[in-house]
PDB file of N, CA and C in Angstrom:
ATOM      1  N   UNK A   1     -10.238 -22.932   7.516  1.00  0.00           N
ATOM      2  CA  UNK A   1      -9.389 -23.907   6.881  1.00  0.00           C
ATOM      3  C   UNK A   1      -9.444 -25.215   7.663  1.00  0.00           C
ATOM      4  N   UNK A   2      -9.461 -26.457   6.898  1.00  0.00           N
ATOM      5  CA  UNK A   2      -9.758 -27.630   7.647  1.00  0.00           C
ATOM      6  C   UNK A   2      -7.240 -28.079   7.386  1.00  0.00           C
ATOM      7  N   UNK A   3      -6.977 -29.115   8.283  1.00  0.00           N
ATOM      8  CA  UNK A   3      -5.981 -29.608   8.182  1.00  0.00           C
ATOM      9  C   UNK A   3      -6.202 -30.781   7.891  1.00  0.00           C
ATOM     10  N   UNK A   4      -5.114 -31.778   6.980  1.00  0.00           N
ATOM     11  CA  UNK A   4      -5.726 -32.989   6.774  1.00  0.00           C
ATOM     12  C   UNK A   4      -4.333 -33.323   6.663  1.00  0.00           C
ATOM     13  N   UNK A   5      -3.946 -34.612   7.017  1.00  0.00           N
ATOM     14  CA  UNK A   5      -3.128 -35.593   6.860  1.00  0.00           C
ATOM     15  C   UNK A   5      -3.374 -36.256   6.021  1.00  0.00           C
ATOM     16  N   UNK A   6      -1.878 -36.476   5.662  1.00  0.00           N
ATOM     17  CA  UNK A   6      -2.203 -38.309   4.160  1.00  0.00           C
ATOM     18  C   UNK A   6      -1.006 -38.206   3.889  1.00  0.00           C
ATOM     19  N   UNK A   7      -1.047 -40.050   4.125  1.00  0.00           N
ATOM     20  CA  UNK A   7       1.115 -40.414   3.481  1.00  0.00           C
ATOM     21  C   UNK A   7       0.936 -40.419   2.283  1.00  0.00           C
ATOM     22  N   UNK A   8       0.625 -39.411   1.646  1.00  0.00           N
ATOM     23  CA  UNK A   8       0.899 -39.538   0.208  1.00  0.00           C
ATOM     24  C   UNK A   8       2.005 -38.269  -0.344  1.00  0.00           C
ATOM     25  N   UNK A   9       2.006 -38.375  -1.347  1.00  0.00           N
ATOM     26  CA  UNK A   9       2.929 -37.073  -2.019  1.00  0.00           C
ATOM     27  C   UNK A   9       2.106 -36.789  -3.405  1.00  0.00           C
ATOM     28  N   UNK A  10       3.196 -36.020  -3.645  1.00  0.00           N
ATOM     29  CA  UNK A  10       3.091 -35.298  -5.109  1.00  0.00           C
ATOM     30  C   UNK A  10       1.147 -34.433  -5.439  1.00  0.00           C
ATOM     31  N   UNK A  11       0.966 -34.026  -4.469  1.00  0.00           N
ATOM     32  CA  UNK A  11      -0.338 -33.652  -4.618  1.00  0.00           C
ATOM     33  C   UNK A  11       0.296 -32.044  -4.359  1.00  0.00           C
ATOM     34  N   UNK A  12      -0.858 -31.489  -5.452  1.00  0.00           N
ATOM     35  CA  UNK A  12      -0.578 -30.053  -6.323  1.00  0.00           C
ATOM     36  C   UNK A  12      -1.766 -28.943  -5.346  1.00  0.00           C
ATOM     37  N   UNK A  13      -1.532 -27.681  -5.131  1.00  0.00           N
ATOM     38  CA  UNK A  13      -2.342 -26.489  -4.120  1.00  0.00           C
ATOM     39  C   UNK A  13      -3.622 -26.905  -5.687  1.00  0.00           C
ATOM     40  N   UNK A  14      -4.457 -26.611  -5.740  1.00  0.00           N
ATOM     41  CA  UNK A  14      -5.670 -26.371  -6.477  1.00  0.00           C
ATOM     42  C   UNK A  14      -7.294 -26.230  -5.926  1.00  0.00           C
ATOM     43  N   UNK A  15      -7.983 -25.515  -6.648  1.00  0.00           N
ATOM     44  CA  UNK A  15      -8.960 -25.255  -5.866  1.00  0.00           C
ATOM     45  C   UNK A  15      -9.212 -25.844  -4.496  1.00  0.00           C
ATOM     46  N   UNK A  16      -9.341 -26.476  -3.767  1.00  0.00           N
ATOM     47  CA  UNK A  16      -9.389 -26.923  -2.139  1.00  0.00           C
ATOM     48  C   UNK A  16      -8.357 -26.738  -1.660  1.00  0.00           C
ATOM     49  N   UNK A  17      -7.297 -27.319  -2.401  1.00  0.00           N
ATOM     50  CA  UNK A  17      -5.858 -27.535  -1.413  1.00  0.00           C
ATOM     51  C   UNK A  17      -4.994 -26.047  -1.201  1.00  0.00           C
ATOM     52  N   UNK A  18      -5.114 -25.213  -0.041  1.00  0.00           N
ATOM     53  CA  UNK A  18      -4.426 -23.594  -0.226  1.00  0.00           C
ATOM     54  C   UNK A  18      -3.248 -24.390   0.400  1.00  0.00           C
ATOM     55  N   UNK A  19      -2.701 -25.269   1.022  1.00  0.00           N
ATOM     56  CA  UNK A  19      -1.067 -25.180   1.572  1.00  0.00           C
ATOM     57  C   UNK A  19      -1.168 -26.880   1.597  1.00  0.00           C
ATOM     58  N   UNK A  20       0.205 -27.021   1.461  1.00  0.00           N
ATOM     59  CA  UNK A  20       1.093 -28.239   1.047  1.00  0.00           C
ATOM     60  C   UNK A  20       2.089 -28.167   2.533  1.00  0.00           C
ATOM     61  N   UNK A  21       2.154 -28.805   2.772  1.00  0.00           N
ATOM     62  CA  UNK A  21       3.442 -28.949   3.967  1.00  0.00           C
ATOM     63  C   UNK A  21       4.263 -30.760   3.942  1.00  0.00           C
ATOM     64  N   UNK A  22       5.032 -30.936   3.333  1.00  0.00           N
ATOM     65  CA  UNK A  22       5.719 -32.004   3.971  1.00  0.00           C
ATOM     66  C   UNK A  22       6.438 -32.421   4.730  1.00  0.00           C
ATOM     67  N   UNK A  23       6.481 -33.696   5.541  1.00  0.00           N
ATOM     68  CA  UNK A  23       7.285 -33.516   6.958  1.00  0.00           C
ATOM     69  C   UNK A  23       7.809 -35.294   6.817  1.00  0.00           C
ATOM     70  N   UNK A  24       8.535 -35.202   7.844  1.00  0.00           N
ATOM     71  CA  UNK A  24       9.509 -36.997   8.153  1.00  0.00           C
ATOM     72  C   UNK A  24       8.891 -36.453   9.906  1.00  0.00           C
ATOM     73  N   UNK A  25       8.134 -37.844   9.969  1.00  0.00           N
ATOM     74  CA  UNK A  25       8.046 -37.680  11.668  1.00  0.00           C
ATOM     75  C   UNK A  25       8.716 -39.225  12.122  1.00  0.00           C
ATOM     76  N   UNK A  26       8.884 -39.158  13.627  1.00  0.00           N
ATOM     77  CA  UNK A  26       9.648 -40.483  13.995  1.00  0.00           C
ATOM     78  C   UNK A  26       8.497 -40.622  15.279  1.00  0.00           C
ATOM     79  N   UNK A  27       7.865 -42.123  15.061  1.00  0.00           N
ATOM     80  CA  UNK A  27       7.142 -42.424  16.346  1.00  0.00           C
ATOM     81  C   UNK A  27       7.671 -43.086  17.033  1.00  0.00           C
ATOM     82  N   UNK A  28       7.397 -43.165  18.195  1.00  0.00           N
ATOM     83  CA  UNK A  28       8.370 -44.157  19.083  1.00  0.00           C
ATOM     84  C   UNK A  28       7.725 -45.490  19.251  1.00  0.00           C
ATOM     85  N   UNK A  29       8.028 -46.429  20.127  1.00  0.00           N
ATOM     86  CA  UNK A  29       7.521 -47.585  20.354  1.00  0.00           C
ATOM     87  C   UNK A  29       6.428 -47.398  20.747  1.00  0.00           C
ATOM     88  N   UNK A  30       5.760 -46.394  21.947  1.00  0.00           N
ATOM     89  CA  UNK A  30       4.587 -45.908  22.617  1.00  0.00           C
ATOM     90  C   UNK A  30       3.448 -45.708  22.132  1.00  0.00           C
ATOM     91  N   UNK A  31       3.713 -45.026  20.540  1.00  0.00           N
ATOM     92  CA  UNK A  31       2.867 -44.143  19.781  1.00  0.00           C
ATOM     93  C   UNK A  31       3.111 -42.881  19.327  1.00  0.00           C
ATOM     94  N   UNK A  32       4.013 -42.007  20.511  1.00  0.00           N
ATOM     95  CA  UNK A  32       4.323 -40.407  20.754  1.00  0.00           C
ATOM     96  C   UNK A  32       5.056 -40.727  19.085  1.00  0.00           C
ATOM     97  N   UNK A  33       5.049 -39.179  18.780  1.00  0.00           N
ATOM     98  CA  UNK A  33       5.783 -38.549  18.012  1.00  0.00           C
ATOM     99  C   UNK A  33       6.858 -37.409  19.011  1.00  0.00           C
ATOM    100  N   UNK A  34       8.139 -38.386  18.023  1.00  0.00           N
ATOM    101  CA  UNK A  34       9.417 -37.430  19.127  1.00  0.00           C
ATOM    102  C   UNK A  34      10.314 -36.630  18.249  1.00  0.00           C
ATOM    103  N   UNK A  35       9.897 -36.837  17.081  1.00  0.00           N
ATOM    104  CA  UNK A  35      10.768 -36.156  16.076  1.00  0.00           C
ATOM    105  C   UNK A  35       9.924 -35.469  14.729  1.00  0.00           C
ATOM    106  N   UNK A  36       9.816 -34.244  14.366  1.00  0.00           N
ATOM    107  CA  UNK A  36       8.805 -33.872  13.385  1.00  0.00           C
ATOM    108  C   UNK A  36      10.303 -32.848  12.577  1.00  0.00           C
ATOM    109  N   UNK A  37      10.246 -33.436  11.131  1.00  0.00           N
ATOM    110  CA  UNK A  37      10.801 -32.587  10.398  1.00  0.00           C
ATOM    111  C   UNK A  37      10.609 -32.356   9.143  1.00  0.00           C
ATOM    112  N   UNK A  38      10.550 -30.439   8.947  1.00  0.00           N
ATOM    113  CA  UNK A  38       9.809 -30.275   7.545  1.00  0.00           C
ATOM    114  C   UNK A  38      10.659 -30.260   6.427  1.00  0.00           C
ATOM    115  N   UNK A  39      10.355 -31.237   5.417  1.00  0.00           N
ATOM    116  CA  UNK A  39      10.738 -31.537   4.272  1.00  0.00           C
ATOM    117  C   UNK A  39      10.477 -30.361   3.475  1.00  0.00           C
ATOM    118  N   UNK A  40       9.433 -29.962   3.116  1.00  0.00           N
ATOM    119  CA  UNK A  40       9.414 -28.565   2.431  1.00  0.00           C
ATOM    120  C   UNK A  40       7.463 -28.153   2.649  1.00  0.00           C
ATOM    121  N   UNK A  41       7.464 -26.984   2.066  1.00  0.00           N
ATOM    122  CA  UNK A  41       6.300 -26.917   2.411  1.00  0.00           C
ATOM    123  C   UNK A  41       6.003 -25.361   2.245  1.00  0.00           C
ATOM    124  N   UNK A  42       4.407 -24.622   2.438  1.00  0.00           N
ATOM    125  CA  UNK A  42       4.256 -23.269   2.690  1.00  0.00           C
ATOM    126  C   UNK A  42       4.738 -23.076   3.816  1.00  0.00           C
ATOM    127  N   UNK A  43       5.462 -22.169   3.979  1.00  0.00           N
ATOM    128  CA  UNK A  43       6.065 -21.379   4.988  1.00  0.00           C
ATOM    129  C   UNK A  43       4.649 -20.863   6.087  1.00  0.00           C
ATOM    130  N   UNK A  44       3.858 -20.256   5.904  1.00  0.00           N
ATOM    131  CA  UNK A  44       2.424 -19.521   6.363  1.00  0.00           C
ATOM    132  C   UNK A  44       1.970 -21.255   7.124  1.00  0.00           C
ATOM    133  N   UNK A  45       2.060 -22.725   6.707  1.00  0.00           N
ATOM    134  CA  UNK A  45       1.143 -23.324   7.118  1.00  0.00           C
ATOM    135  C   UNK A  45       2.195 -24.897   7.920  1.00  0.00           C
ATOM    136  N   UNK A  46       3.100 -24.270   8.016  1.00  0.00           N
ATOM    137  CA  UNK A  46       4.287 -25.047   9.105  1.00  0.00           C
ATOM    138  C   UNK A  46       3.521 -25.493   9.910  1.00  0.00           C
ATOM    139  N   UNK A  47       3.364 -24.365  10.874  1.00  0.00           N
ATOM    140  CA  UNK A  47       2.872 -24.568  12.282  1.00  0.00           C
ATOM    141  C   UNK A  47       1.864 -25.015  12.380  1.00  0.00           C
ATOM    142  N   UNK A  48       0.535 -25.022  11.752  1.00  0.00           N
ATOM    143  CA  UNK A  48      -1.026 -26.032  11.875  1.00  0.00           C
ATOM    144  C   UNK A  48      -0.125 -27.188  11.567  1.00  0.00           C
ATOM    145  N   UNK A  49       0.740 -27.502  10.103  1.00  0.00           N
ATOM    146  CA  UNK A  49       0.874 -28.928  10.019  1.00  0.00           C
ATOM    147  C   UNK A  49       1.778 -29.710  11.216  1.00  0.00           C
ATOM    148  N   UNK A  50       2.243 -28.855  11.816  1.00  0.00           N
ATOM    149  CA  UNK A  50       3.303 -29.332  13.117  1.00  0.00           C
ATOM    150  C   UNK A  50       1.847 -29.886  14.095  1.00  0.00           C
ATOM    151  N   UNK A  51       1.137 -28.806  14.059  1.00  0.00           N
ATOM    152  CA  UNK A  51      -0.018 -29.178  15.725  1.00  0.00           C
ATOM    153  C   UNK A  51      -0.772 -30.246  15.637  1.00  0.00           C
ATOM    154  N   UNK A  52      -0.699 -30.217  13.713  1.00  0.00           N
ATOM    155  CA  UNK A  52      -1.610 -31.695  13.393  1.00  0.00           C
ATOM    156  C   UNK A  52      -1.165 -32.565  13.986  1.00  0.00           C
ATOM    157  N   UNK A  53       0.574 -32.790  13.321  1.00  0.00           N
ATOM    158  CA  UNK A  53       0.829 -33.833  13.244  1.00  0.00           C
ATOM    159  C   UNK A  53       0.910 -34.637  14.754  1.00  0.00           C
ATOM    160  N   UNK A  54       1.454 -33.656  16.024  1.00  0.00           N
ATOM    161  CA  UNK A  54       1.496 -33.631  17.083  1.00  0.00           C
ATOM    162  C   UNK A  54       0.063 -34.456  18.033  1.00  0.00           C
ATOM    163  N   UNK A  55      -1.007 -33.809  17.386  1.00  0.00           N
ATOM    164  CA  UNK A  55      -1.941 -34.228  18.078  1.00  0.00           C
ATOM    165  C   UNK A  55      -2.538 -35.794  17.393  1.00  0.00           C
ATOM    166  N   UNK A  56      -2.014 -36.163  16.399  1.00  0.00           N
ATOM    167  CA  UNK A  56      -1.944 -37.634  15.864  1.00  0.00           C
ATOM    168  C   UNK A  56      -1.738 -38.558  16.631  1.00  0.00           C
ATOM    169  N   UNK A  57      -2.623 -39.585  16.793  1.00  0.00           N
ATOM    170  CA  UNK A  57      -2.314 -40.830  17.948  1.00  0.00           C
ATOM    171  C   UNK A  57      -2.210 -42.206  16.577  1.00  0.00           C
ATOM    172  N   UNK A  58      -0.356 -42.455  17.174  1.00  0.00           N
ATOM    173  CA  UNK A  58      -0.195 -43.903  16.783  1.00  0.00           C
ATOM    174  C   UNK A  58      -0.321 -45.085  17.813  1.00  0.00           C
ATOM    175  N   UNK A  59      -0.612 -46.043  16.951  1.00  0.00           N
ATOM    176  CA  UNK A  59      -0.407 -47.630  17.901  1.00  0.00           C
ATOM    177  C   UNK A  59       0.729 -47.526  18.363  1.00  0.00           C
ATOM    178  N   UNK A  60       0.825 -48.493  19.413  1.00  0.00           N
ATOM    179  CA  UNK A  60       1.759 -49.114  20.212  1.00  0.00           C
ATOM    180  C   UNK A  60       2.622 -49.776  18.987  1.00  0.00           C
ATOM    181  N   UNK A  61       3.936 -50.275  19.261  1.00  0.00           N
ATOM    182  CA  UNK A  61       4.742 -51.163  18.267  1.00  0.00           C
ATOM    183  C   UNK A  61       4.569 -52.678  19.083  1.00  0.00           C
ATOM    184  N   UNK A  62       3.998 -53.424  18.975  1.00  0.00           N
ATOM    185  CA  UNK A  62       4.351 -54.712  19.669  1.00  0.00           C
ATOM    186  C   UNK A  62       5.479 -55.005  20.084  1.00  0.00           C
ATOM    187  N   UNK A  63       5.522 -55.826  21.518  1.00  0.00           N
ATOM    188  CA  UNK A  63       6.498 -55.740  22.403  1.00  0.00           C
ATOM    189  C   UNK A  63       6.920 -57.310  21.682  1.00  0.00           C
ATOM    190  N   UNK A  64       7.430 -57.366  20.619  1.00  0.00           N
ATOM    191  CA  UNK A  64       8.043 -58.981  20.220  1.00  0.00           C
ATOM    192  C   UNK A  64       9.440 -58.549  19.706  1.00  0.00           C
ATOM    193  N   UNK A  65       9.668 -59.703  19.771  1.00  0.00           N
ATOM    194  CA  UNK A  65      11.694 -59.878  19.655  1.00  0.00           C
ATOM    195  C   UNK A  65      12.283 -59.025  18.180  1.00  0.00           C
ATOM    196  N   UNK A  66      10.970 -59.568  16.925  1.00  0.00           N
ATOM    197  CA  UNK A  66      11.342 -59.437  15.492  1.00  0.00           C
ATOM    198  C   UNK A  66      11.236 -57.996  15.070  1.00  0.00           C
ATOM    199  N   UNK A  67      10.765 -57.117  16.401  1.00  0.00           N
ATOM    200  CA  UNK A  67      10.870 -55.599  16.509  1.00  0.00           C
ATOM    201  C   UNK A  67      11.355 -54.968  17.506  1.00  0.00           C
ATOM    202  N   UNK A  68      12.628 -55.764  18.050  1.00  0.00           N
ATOM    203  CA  UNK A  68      13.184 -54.839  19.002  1.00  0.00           C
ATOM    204  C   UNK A  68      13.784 -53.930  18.884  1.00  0.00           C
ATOM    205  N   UNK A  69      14.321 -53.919  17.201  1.00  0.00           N
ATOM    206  CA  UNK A  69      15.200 -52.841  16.990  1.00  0.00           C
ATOM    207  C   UNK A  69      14.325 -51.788  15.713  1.00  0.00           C
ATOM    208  N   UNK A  70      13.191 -52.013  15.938  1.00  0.00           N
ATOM    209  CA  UNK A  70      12.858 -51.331  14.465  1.00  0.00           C
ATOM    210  C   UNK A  70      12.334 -49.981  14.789  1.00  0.00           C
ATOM    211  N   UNK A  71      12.178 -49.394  13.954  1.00  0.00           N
ATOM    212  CA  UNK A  71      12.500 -47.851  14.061  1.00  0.00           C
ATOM    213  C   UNK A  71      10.896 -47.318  12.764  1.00  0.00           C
ATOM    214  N   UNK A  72       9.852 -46.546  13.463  1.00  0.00           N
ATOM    215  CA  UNK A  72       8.767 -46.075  12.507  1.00  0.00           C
ATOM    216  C   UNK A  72       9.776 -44.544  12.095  1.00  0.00           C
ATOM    217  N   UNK A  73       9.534 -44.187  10.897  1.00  0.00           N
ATOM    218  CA  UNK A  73       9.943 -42.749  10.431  1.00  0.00           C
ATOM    219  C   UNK A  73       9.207 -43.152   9.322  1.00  0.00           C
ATOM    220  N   UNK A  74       8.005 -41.608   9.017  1.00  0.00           N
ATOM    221  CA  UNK A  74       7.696 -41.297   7.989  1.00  0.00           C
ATOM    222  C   UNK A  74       7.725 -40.254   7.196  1.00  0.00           C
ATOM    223  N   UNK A  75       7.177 -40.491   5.690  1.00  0.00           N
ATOM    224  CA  UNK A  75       7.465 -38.983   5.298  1.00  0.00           C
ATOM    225  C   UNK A  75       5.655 -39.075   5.062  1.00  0.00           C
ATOM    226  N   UNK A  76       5.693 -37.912   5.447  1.00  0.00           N
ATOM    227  CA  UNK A  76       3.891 -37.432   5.613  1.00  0.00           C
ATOM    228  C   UNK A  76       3.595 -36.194   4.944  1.00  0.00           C
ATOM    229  N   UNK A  77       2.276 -35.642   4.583  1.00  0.00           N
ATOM    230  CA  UNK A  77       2.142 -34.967   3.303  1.00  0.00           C
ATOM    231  C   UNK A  77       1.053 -34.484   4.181  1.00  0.00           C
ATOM    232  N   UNK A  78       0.861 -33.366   4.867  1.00  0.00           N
ATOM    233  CA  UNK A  78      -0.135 -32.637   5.354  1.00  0.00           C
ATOM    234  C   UNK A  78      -0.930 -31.543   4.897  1.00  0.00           C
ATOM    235  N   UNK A  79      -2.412 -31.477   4.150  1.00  0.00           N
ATOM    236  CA  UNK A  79      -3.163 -30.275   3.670  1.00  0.00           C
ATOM    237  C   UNK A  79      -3.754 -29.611   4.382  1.00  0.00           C
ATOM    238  N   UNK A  80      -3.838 -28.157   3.731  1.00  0.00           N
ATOM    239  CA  UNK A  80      -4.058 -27.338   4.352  1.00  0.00           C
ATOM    240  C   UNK A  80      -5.731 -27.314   3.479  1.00  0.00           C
ATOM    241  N   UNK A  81      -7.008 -27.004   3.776  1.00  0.00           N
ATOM    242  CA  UNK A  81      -7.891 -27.262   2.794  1.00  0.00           C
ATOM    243  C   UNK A  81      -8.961 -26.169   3.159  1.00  0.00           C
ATOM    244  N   UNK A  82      -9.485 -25.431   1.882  1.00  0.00           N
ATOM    245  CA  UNK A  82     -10.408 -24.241   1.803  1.00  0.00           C
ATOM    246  C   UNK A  82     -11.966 -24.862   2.290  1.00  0.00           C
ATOM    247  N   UNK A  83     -12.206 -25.237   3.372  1.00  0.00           N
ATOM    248  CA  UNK A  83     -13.868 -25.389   3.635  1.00  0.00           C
ATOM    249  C   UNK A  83     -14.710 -24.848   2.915  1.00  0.00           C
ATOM    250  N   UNK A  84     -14.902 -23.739   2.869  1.00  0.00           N
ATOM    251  CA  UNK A  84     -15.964 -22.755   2.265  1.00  0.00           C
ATOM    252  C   UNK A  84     -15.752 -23.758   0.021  1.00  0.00           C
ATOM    253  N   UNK A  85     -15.131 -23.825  -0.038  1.00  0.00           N
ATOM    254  CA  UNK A  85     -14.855 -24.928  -1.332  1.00  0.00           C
ATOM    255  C   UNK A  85     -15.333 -26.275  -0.802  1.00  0.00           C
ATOM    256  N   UNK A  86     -14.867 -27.000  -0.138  1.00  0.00           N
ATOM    257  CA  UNK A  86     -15.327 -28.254   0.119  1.00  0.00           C
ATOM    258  C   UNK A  86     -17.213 -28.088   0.059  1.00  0.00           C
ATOM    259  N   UNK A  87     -17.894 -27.541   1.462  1.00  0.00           N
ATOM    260  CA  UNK A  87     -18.870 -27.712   1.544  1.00  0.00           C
ATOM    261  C   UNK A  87     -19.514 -27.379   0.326  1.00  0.00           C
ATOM    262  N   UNK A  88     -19.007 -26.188  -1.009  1.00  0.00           N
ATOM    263  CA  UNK A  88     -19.917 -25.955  -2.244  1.00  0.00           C
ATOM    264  C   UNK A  88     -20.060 -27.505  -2.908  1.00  0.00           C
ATOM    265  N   UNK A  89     -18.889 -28.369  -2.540  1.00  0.00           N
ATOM    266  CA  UNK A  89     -18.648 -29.570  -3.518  1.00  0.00           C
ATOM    267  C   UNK A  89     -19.244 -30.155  -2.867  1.00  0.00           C
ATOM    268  N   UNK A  90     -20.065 -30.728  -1.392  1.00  0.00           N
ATOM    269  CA  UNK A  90     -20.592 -31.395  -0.967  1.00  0.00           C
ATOM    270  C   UNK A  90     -22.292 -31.089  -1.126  1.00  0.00           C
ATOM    271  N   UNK A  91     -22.553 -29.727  -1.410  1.00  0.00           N
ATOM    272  CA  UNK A  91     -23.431 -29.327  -1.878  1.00  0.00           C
ATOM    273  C   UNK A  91     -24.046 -29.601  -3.376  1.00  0.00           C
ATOM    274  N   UNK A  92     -22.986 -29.374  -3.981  1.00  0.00           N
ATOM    275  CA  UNK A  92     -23.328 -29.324  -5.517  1.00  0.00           C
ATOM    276  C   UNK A  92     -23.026 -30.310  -6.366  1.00  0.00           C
ATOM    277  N   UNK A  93     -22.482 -31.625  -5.687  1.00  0.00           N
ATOM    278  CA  UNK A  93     -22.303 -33.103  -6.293  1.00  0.00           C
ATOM    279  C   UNK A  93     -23.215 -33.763  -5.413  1.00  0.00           C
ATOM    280  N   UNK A  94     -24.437 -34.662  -6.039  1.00  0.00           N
ATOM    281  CA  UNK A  94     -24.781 -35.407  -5.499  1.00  0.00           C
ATOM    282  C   UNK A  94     -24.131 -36.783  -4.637  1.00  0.00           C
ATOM    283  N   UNK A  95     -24.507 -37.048  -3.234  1.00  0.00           N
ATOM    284  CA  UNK A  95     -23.695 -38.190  -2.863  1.00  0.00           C
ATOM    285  C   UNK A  95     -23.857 -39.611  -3.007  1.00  0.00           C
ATOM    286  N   UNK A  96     -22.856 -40.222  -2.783  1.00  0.00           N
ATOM    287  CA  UNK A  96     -23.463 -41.775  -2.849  1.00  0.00           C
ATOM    288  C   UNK A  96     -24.690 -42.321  -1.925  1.00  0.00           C
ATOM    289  N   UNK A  97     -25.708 -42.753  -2.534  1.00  0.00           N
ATOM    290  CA  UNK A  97     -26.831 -43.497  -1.784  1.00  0.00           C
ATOM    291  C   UNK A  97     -27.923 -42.363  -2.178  1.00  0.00           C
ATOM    292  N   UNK A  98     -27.494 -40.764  -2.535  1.00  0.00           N
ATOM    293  CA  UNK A  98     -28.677 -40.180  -2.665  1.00  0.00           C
ATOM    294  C   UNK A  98     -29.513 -40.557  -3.826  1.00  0.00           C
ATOM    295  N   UNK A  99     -30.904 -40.750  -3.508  1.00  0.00           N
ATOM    296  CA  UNK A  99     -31.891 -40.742  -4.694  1.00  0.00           C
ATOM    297  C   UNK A  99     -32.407 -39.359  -5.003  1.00  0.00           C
ATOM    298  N   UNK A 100     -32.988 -39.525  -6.041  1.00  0.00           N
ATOM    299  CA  UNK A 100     -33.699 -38.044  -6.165  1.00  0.00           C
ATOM    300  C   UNK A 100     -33.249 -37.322  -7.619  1.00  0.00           C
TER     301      UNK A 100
END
């Protein structure tokens, strides 16, 4: 199983996608993530989307006045994704640039 991040929502389990996990994380000024919380999600695929999200590197927040008080929190949409499916689709759709 591959893990994948994306701030998106409303995306449905179907052929590739086996687990859905949504989460609100809070980054700090640094980059760290200090706060991870699951919005809803497969139960079975919590914990990869926790290690993902964990091992995620954000920017710094710039050290200026017009963000001294501002605060990152997101809501994040983490997949869980069937490889053995992907690579048939990378196989069996030709890609961009291929001739032939």
């Amino acid at each position: 199983m591959t893990v994948q991040g994306i701030a998106y929502r409303k995306d449905q389990k179907a052929r590739a996608i086996v687990g859905i996990v949504q989460l609100e994380i809070k980054v700090e000024r640094d980059g760290h993530i200090s706060k991870i919380k699951v919005l809803s999600g497969d139960q079975e695929f919590i914990e990869d989307a926790n290690s993902y999200i964990k091992s995620a590197q954000f920017p710094e927040m710039p050290n200026i006045p017009q963000l001294a008080n501002a605060e990152r929190k997101w809501d994040f949409e983490v997949l869980t994704l069937d490889e053995a499916f992907l690579d048939h689709l990378l196989l069996a759709e030709p890609q961009i640039g291929d001739v032939g």
